[in-house]
Protein backbone atom coordinates (compact mmCIF):
# COMPACT_ATOMS: atom_id res chain seq x y z
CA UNK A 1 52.53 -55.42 -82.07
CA UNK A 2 54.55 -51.97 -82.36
CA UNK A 3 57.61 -51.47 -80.73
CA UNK A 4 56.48 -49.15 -77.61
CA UNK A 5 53.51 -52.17 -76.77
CA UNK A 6 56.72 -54.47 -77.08
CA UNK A 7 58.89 -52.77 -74.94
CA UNK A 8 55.83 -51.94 -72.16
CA UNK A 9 54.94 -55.50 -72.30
CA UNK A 10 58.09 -56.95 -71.71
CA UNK A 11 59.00 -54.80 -68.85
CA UNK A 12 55.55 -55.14 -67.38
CA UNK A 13 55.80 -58.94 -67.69
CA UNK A 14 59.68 -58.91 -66.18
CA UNK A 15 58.83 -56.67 -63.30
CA UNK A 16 55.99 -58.67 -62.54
CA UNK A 17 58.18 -61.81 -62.46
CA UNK A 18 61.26 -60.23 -61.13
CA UNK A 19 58.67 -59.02 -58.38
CA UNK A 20 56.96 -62.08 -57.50
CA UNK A 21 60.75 -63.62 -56.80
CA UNK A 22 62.18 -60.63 -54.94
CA UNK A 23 58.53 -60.46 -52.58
CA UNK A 24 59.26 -64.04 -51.87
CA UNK A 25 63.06 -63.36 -50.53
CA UNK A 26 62.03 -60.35 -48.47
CA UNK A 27 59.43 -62.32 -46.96
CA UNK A 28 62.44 -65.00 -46.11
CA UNK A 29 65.30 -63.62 -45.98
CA UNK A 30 64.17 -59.29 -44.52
CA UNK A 31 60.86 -58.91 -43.32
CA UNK A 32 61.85 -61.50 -40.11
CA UNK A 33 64.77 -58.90 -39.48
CA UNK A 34 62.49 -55.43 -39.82
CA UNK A 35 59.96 -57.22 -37.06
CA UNK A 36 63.01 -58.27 -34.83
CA UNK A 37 64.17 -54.41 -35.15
CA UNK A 38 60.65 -53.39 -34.27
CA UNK A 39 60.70 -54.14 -30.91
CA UNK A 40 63.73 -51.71 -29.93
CA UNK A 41 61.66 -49.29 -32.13
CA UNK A 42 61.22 -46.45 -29.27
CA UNK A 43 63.19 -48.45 -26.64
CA UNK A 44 66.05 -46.63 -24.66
CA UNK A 45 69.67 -46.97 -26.26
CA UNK A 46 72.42 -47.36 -24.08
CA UNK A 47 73.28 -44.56 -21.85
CA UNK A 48 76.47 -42.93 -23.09
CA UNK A 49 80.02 -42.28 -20.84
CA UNK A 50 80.68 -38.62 -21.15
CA UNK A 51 83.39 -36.85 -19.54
CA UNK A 52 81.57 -33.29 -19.33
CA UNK A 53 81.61 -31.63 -16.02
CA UNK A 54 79.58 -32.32 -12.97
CA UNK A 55 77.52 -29.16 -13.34
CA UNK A 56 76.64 -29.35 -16.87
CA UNK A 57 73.40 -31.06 -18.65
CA UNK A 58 74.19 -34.27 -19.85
CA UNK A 59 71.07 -36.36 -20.62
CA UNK A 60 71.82 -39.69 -21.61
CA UNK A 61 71.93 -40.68 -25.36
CA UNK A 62 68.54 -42.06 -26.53
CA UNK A 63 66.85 -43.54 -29.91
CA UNK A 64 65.77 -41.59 -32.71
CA UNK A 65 62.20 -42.57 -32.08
CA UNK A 66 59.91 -42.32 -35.27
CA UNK A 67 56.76 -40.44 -34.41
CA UNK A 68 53.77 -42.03 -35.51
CA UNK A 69 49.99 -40.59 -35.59
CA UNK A 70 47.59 -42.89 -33.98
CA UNK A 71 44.93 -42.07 -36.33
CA UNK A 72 46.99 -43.22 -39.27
CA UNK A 73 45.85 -46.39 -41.15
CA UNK A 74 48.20 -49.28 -40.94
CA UNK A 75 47.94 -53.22 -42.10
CA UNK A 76 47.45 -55.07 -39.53
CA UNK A 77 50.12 -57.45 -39.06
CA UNK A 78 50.06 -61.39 -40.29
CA UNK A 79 48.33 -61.69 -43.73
CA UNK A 80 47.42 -58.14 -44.05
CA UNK A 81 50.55 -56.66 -43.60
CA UNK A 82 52.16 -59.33 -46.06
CA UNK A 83 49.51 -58.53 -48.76
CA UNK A 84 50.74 -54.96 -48.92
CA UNK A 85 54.04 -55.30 -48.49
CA UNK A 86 54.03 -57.85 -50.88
CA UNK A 87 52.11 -55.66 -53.41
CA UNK A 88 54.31 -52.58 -52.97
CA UNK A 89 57.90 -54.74 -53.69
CA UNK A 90 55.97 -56.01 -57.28
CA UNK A 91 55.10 -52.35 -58.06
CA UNK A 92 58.25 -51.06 -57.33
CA UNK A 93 59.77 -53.98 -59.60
CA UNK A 94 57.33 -53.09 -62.18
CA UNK A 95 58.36 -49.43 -61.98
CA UNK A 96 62.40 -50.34 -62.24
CA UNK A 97 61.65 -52.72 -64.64
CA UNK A 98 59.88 -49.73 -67.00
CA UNK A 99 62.71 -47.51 -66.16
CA UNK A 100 65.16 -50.00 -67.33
CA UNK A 101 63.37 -49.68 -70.39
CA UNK A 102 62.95 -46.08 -70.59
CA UNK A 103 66.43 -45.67 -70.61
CA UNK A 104 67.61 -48.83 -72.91
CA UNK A 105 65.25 -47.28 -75.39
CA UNK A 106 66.64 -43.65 -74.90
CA UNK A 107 70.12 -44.69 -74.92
CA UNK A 108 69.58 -46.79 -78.00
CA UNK A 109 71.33 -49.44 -75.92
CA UNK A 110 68.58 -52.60 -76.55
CA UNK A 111 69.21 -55.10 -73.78
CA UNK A 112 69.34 -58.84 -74.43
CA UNK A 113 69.18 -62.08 -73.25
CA UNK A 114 73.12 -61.64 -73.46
CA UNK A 115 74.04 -58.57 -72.17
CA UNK A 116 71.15 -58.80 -69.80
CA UNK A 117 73.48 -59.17 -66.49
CA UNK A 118 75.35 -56.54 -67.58
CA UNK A 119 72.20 -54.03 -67.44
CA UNK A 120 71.52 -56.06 -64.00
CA UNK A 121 74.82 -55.27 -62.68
CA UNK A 122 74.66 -51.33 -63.55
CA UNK A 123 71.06 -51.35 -62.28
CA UNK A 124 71.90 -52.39 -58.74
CA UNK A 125 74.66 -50.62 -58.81
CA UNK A 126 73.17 -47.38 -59.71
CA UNK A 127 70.33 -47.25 -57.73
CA UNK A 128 71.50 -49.59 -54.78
CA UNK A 129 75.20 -50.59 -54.10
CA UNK A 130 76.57 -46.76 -55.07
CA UNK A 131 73.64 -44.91 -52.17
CA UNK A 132 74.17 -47.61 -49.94
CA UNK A 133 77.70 -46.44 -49.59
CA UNK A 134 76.74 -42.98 -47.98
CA UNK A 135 73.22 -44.21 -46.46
CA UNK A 136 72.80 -47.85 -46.30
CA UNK A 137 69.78 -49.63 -45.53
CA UNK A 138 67.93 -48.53 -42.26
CA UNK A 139 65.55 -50.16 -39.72
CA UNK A 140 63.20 -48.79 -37.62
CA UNK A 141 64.69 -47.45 -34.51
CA UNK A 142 67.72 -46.28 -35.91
CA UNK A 143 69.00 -42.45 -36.10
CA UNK A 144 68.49 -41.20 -39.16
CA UNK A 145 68.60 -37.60 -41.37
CA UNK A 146 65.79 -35.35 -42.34
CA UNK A 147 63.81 -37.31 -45.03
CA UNK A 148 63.80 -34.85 -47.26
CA UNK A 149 67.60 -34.66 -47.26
CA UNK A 150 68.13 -38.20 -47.57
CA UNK A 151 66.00 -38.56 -51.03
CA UNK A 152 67.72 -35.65 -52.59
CA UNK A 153 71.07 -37.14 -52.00
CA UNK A 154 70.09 -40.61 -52.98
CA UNK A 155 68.64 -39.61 -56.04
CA UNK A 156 71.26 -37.27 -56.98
CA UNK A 157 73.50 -40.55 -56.31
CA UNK A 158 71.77 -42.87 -58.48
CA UNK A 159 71.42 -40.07 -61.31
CA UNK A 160 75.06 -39.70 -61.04
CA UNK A 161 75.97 -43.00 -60.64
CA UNK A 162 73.50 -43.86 -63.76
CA UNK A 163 74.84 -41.34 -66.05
CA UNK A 164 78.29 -42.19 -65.59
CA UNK A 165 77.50 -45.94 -66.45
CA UNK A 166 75.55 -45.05 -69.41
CA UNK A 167 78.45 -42.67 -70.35
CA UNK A 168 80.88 -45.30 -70.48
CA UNK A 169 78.75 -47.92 -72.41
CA UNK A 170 77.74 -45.20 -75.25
CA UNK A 171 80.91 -44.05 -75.79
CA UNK A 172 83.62 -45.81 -74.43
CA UNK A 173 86.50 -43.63 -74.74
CA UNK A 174 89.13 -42.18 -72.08
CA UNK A 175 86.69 -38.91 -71.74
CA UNK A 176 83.52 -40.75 -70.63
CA UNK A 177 85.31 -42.80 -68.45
CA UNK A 178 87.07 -39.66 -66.65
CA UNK A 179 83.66 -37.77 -66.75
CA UNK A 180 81.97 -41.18 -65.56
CA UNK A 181 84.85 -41.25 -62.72
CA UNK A 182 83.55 -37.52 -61.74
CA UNK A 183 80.06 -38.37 -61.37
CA UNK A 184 80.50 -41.67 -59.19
CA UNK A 185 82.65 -39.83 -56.56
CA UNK A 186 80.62 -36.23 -56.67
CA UNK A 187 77.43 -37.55 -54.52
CA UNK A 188 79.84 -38.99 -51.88
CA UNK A 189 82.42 -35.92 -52.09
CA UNK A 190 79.29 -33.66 -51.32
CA UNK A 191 78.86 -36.61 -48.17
CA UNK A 192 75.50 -38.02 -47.48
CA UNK A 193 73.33 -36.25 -44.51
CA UNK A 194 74.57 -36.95 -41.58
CA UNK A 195 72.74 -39.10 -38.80
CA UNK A 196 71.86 -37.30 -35.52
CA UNK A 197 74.47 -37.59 -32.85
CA UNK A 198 72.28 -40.33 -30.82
CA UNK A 199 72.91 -43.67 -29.85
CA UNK A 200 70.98 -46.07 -32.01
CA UNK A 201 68.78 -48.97 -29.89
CA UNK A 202 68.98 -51.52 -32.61
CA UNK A 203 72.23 -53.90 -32.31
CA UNK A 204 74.91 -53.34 -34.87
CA UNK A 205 74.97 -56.84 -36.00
CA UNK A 206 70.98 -56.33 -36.43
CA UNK A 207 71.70 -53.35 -38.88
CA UNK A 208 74.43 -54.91 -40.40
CA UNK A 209 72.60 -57.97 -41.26
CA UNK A 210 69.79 -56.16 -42.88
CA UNK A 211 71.79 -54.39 -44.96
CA UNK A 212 73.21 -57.38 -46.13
CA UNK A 213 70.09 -59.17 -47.06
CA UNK A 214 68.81 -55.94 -48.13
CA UNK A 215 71.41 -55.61 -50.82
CA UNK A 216 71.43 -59.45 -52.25
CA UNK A 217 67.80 -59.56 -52.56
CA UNK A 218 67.93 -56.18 -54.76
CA UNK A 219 71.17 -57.95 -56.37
CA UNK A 220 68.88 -60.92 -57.14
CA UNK A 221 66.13 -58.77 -58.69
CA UNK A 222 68.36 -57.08 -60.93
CA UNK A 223 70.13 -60.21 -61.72
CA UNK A 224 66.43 -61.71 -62.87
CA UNK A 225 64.52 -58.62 -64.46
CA UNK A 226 67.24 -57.39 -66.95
CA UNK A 227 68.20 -60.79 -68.72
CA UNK A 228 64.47 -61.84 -68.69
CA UNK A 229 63.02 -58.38 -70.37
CA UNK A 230 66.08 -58.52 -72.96
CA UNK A 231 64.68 -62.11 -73.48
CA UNK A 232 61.06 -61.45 -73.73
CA UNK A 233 61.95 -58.06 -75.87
CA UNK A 234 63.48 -60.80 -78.54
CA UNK A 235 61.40 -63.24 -78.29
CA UNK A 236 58.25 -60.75 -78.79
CA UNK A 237 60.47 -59.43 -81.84
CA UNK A 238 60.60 -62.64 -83.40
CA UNK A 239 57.60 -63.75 -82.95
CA UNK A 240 56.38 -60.28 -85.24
CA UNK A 241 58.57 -60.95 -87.32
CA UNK A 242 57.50 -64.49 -88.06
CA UNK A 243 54.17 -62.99 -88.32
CA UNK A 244 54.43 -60.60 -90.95
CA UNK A 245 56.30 -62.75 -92.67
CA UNK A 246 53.53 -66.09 -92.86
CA UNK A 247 51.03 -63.31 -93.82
CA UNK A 248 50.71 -63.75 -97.58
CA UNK A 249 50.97 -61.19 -100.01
């Protein structure tokens, strides 16, 4: 086995696993909270106290509604829906879980069974805890920022936040950690897109709970896929080795 089947096999084999675990908490612990925030999907929010004067327009504050076209395909919800929800968490593992070794590989940083937490910890981090700060997790119904907008600055957070990280483990040194410094606070200096000046119709403690959840289930992936691909990477390694070494001359 060369070392790029190795690596692909390992992170294939982690995401998959690191998957199936976080499918099962979002089924638990998140999807209950996105159907709950469905129903004030479209609803009315509260009708907001202005002081403007008697003569001017002032509608009352309402939802951001999210437009939908009724001759769009949808699951169906019950099993269906599951099913693909379930399948797009596991191939979104499987994709962090090959980036994670994309970038151990290109670093030249090999993760382990050891250090595997550590890689967990930057991983959520990077592409959770640091966007979450200027656009946390959102449910249906809620305000929100032009799409577009929103993926530019979360990716320009995570790339940020994931260079400075991998700045500081390479070279460890007073420089990388002020240039690593730089990059964290850039994304949120620049400020996230801002949310339309409505009145969302989901409860706060709705929101806030699904941000929660939202964040320890990635926490929990990242926390399982890292250690277990450095394992499997060594393990896969050793097993080669002990390989080519029975094979007689």
């Amino acid at each position: 086995m060369n070392l790029f089947r190795r690596i692909f096999l390992a992170a294939v084999l982690a995401g998959l696993a690191a998957g199936i675990v976080m499918s099962g908490l979002q089924q638990w612990k998140v999807a209950p909270i996105i159907l709950a925030a469905e129903v004030f999907e479209g609803a009315e929010a509260p009708a907001v106290h202005t002081h403007e004067h008697a003569d001017a327009a002032a509608p009352a504050a309402t939802a951001h509604v999210h437009e939908h076209d009724e001759n769009a395909w949808a699951p169906q919800d019950g099993a269906e829906r599951i099913f693909y929800t379930v399948l797009a968490d596991i191939l979104a593992c499987l994709g962090f879980a090959l980036v994670l070794a994309a970038v151990s590989t290109i670093a030249g940083i090999p993760v382990t069974a050891q250090n595997g937490v550590i890689w967990g910890i930057a991983g959520f981090v990077t592409f959770h805890l640091a966007p979450a700060f200027g656009l946390p997790p959102e449910l249906p119904g809620m305000p929100a920022a032009d799409l577009g907008a929103r993926q530019i600055w979360w990716w320009a957070t995570a790339l940020c936040t994931g260079a400075g990280i991998l700045a500081i483990a390479r070279y460890r040194n007073w420089t990388a950690i002020g240039i690593a410094a730089v990059l964290f606070l850039l994304p949120h200096i620049v400020g996230a897109p801002a949310e339309p000046d409505e009145v969302s119709a989901v409860p706060p403690q709705l929101s806030t709970e699904f941000a929660a959840h939202a964040l320890t289930v990635a926490a929990v992936f990242w926390l399982t896929v890292a250690p277990l691909y450095g394992y499997l990477v060594s393990r896969f390694a050793a097993a080669e080795t002990h390989n080519s070494q029975a094979v007689p001359a």
